[in-house]
PDB file of N, CA and C in Angstrom:
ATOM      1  N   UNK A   1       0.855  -1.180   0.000  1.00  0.00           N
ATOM      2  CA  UNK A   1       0.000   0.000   0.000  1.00  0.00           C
ATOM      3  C   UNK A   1       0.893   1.232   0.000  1.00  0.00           C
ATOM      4  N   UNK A   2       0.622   2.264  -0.820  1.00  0.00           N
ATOM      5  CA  UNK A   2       1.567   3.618  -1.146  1.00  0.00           C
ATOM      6  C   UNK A   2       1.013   4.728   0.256  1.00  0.00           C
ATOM      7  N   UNK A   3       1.570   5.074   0.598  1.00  0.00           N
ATOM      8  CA  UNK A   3       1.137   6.133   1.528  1.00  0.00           C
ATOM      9  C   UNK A   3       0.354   7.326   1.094  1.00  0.00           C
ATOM     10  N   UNK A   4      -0.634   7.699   1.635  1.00  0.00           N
ATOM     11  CA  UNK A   4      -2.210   8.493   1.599  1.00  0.00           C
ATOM     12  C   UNK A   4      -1.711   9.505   1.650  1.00  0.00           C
ATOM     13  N   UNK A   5      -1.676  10.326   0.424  1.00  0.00           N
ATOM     14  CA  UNK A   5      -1.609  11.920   0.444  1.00  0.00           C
ATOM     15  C   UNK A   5      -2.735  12.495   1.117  1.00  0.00           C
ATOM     16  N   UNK A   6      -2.313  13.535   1.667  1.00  0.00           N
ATOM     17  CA  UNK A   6      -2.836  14.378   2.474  1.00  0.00           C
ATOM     18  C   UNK A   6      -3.502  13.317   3.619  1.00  0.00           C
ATOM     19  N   UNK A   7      -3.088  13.010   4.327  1.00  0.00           N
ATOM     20  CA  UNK A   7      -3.547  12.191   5.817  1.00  0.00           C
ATOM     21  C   UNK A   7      -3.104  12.709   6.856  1.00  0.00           C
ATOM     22  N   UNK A   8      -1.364  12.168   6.614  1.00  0.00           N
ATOM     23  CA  UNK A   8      -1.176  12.520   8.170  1.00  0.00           C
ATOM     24  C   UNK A   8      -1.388  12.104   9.321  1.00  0.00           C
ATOM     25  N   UNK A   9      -2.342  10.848   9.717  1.00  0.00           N
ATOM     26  CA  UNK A   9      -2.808   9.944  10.298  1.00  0.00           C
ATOM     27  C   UNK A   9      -1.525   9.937  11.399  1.00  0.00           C
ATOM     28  N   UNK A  10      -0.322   9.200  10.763  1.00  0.00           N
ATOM     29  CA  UNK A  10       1.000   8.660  10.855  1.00  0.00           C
ATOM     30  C   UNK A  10       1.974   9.528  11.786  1.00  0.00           C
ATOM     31  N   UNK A  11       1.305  10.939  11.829  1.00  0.00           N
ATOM     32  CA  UNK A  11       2.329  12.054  11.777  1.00  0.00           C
ATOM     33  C   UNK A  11       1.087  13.005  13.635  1.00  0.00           C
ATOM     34  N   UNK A  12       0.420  12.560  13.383  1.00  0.00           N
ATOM     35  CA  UNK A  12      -0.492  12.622  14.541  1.00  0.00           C
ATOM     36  C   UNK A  12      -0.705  11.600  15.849  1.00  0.00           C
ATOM     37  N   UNK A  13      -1.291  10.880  15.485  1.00  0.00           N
ATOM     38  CA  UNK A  13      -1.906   9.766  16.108  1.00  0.00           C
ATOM     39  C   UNK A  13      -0.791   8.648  17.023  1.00  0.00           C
ATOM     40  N   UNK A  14      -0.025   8.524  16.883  1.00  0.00           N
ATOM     41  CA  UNK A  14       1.010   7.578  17.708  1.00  0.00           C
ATOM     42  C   UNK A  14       2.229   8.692  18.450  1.00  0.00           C
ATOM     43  N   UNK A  15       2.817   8.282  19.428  1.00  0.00           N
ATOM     44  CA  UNK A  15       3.699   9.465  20.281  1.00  0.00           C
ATOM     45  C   UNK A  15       5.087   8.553  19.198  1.00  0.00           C
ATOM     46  N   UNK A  16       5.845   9.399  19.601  1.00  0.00           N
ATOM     47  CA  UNK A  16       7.405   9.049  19.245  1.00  0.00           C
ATOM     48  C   UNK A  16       8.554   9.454  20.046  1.00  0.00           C
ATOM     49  N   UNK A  17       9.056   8.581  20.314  1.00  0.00           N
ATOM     50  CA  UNK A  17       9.838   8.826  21.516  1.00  0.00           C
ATOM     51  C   UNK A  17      11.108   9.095  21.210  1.00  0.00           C
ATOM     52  N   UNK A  18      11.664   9.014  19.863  1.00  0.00           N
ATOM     53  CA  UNK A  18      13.020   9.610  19.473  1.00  0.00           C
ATOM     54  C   UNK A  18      13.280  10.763  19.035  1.00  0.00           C
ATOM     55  N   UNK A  19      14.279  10.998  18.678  1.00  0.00           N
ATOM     56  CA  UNK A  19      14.363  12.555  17.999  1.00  0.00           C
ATOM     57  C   UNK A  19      14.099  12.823  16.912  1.00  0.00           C
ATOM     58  N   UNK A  20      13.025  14.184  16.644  1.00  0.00           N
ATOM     59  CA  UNK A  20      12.506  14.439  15.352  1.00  0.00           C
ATOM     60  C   UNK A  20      13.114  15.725  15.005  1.00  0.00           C
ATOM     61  N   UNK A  21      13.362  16.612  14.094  1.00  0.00           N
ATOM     62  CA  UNK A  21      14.175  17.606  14.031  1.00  0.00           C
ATOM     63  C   UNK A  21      13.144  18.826  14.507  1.00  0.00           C
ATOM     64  N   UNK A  22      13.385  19.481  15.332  1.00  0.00           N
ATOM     65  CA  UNK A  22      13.052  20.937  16.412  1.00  0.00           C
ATOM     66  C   UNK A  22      12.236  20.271  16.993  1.00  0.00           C
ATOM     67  N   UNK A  23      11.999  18.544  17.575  1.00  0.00           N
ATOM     68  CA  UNK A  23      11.322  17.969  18.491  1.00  0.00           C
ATOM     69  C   UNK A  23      12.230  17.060  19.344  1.00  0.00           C
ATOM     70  N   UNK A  24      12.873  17.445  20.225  1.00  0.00           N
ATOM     71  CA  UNK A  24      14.272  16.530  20.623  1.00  0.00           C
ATOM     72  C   UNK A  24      13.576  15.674  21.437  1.00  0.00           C
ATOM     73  N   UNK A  25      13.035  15.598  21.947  1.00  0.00           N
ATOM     74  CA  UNK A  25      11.823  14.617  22.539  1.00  0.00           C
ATOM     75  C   UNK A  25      10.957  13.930  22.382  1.00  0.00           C
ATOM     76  N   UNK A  26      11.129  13.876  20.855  1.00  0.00           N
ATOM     77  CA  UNK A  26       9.639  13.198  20.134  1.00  0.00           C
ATOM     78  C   UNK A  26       8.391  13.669  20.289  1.00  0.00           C
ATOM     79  N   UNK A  27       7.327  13.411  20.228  1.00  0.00           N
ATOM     80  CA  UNK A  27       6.187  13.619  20.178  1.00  0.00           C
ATOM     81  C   UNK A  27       5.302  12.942  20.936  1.00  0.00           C
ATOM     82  N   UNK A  28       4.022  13.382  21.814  1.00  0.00           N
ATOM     83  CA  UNK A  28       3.250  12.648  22.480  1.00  0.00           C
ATOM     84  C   UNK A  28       2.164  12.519  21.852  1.00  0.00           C
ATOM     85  N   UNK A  29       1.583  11.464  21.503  1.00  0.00           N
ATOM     86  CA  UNK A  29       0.215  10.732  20.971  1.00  0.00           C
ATOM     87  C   UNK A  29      -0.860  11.792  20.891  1.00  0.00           C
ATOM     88  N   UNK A  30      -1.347  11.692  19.534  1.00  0.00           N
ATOM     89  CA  UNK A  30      -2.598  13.068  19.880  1.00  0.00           C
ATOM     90  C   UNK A  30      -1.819  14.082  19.099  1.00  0.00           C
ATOM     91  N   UNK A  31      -0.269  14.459  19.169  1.00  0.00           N
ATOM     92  CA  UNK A  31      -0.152  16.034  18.635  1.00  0.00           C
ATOM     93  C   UNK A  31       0.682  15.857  16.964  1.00  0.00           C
ATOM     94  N   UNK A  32       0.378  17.167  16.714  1.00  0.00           N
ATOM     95  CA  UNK A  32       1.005  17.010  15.360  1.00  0.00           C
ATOM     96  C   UNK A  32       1.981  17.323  15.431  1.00  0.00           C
ATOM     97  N   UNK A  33       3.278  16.707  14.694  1.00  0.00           N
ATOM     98  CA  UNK A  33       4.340  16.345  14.017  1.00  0.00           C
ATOM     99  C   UNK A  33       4.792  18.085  13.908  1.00  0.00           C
ATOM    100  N   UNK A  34       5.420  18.829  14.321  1.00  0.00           N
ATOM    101  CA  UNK A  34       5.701  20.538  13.586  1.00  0.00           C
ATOM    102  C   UNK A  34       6.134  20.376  12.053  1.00  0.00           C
ATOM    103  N   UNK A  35       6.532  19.240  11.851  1.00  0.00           N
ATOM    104  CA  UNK A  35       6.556  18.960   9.977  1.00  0.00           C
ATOM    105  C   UNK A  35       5.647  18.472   9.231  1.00  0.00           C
ATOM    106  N   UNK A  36       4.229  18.368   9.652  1.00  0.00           N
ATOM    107  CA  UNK A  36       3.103  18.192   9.149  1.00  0.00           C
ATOM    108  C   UNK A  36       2.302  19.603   8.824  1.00  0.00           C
ATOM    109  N   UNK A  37       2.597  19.423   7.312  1.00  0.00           N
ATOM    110  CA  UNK A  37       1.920  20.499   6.644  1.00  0.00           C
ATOM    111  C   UNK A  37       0.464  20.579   6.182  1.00  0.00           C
ATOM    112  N   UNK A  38       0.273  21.525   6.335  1.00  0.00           N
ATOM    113  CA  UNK A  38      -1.324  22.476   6.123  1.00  0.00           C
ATOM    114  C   UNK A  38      -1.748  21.283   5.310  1.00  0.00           C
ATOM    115  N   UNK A  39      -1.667  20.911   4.127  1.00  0.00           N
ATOM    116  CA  UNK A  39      -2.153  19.762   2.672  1.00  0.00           C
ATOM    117  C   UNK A  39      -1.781  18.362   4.137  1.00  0.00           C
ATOM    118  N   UNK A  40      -1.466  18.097   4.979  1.00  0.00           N
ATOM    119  CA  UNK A  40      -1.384  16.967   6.003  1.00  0.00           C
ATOM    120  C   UNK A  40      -0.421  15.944   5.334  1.00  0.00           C
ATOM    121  N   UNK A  41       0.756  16.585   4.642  1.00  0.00           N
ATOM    122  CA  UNK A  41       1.535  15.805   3.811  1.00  0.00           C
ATOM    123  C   UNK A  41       3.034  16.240   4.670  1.00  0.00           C
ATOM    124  N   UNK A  42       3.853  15.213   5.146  1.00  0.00           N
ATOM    125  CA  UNK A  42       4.885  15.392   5.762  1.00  0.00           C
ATOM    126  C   UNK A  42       6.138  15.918   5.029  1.00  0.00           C
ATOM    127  N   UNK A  43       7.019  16.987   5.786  1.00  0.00           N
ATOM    128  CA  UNK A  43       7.922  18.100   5.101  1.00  0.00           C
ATOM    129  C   UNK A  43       9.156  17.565   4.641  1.00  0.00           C
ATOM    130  N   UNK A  44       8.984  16.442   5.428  1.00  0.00           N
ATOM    131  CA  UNK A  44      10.509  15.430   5.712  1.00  0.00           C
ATOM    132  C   UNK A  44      10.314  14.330   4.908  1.00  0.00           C
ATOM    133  N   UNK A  45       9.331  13.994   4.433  1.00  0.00           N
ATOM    134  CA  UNK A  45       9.175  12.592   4.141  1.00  0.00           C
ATOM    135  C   UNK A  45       9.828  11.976   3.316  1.00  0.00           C
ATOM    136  N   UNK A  46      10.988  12.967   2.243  1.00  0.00           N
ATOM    137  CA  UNK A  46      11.552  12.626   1.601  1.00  0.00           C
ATOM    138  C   UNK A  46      13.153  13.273   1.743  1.00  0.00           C
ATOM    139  N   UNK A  47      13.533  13.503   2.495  1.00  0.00           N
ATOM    140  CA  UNK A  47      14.951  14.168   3.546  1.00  0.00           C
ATOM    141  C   UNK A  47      15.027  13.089   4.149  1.00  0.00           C
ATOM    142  N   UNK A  48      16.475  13.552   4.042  1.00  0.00           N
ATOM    143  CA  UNK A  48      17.458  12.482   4.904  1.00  0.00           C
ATOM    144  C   UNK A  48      17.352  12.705   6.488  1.00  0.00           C
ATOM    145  N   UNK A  49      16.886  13.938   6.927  1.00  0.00           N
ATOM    146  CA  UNK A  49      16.771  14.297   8.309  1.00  0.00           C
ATOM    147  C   UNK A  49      15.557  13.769   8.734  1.00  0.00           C
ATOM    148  N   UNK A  50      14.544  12.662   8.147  1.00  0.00           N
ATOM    149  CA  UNK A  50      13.442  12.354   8.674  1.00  0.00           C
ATOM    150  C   UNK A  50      13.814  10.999   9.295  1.00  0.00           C
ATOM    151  N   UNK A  51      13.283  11.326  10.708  1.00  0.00           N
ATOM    152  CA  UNK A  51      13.645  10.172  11.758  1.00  0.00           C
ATOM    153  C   UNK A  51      13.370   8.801  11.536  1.00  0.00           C
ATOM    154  N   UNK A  52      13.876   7.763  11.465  1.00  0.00           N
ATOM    155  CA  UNK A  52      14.256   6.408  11.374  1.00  0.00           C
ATOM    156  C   UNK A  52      12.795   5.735  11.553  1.00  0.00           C
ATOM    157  N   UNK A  53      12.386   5.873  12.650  1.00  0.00           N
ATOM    158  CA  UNK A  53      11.034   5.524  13.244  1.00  0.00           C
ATOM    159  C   UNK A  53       9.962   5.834  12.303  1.00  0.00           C
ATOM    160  N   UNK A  54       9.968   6.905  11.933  1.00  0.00           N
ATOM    161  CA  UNK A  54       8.940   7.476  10.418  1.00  0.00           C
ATOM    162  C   UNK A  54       9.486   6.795   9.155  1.00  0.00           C
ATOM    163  N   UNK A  55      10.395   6.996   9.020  1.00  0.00           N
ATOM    164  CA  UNK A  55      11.044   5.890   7.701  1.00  0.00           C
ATOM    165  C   UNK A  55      10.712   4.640   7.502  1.00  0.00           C
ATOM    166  N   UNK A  56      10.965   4.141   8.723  1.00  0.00           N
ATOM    167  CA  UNK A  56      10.251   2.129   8.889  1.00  0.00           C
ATOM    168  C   UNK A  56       8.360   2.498   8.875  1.00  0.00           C
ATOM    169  N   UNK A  57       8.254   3.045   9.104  1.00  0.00           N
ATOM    170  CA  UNK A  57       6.310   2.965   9.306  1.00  0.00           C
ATOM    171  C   UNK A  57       6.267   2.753   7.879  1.00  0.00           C
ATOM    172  N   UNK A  58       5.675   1.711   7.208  1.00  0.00           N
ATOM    173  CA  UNK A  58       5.187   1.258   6.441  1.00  0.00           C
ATOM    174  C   UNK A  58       3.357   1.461   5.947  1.00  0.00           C
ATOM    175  N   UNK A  59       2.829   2.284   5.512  1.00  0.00           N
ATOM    176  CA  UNK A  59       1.162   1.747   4.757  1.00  0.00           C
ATOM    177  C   UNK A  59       0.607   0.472   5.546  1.00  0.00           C
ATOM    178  N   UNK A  60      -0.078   0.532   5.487  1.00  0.00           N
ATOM    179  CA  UNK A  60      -0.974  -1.250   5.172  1.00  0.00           C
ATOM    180  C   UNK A  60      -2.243  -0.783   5.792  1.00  0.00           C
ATOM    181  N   UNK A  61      -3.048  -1.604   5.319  1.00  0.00           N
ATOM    182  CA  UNK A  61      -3.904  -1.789   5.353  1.00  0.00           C
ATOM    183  C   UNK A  61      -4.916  -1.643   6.710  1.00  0.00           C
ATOM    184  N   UNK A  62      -4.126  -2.503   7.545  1.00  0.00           N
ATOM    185  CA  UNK A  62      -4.459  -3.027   9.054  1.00  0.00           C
ATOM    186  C   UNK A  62      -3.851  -1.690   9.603  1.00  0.00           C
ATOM    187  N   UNK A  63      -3.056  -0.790   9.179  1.00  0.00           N
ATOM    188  CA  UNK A  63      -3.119   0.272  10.760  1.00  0.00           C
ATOM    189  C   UNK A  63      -3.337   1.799   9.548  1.00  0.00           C
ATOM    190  N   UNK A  64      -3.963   1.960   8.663  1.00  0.00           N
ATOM    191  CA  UNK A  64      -4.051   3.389   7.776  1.00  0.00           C
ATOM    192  C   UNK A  64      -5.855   2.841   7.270  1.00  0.00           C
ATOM    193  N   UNK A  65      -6.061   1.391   6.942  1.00  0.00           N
ATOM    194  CA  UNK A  65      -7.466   1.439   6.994  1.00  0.00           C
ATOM    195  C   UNK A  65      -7.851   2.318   5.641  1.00  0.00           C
ATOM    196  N   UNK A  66      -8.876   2.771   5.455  1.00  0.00           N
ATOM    197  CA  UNK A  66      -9.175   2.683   3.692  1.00  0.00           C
ATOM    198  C   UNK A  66      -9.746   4.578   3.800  1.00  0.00           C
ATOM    199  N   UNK A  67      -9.156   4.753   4.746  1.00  0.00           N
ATOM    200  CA  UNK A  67      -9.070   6.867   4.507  1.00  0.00           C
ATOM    201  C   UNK A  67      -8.852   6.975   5.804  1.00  0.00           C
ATOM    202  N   UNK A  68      -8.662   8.130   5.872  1.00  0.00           N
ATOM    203  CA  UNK A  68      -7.836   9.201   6.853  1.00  0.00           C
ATOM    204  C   UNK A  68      -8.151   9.030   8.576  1.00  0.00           C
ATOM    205  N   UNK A  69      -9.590   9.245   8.393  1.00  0.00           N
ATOM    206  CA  UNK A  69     -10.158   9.058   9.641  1.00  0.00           C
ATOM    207  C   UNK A  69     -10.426   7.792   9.961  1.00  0.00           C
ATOM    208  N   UNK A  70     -10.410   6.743   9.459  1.00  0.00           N
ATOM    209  CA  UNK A  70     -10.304   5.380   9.786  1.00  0.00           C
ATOM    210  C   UNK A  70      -8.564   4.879  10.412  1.00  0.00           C
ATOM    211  N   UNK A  71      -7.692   5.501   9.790  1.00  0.00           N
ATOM    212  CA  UNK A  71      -6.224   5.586  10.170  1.00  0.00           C
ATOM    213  C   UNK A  71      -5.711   6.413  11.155  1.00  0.00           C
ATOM    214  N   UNK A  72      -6.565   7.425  11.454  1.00  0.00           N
ATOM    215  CA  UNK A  72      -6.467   7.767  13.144  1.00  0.00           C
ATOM    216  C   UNK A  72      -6.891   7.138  14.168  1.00  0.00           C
ATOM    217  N   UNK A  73      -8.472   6.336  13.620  1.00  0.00           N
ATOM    218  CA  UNK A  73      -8.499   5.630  14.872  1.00  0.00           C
ATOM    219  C   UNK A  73      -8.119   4.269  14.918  1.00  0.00           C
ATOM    220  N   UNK A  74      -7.288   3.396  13.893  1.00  0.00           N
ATOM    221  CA  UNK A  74      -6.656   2.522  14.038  1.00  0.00           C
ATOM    222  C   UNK A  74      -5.500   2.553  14.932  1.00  0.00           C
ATOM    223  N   UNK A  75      -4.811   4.111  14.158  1.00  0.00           N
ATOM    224  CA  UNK A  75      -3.370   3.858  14.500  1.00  0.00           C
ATOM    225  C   UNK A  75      -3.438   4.684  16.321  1.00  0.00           C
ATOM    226  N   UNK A  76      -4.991   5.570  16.643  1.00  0.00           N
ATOM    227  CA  UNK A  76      -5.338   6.021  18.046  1.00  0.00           C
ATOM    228  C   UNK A  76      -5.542   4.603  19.292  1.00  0.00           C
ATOM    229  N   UNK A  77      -6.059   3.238  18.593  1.00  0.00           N
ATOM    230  CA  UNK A  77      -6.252   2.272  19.103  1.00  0.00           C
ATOM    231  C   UNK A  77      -5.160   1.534  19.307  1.00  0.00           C
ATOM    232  N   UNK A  78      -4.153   1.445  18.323  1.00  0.00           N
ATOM    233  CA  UNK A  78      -2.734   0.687  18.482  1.00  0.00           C
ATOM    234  C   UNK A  78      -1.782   1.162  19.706  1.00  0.00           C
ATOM    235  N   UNK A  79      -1.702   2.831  19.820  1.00  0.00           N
ATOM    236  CA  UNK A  79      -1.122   3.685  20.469  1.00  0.00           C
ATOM    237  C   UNK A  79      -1.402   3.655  22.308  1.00  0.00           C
ATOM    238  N   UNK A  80      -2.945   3.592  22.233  1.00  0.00           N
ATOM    239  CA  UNK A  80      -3.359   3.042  23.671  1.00  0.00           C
ATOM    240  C   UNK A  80      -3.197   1.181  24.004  1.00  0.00           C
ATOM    241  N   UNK A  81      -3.353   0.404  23.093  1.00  0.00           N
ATOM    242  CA  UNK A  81      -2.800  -0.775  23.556  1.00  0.00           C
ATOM    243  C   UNK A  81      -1.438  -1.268  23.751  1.00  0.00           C
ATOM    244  N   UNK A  82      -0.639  -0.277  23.603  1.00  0.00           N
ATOM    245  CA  UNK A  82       0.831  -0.374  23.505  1.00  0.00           C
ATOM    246  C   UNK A  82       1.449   0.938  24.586  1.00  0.00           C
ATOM    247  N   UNK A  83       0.245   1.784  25.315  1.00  0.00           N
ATOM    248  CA  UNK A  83       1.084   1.877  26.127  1.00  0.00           C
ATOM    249  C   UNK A  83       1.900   1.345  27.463  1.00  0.00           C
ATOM    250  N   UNK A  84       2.614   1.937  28.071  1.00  0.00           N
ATOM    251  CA  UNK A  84       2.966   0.986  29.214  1.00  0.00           C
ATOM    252  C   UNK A  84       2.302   1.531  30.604  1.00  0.00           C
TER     253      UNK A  84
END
């Protein structure tokens, strides 16, 4: 599966706990990405400065679901069963 222009799902919905560039702390679940642009299309996504953790996230089916708002609350449901 190719990744969903304009979503953003990916870039919201799950926290990240490594370093993102002007986020040295990652991100907590729920907020947007400061490189998630207005069109909900990521700034980095094709830079070498886009964090490792965003690079491996892969499409599919089972956590992006068949539009936008179905892929928030997949990837909102994954995020709470995986916390600690």
């Amino acid at each position: 599966m190719e990744c969903r222009s304009n979503c953003g799902a990916c870039c919201i919905s799950p926290s990240i706990t490594s370093f993102i560039p002007g986020m040295p702390n990652g991100k907590p679940a729920g907020v947007k990405c400061i490189h998630l642009l207005e069109n909900m299309n990521c700034a980095l996504f094709n830079s070498e400065s886009r964090p490792k953790v965003c690079f491996d996230f892969n499409a599919h089916l089972e956590t992006c679901g068949s539009n936008k708002e179905e892929a928030i609350l997949l990837l909102t449901t994954m995020e709470k069963f995986t916390q600690c």
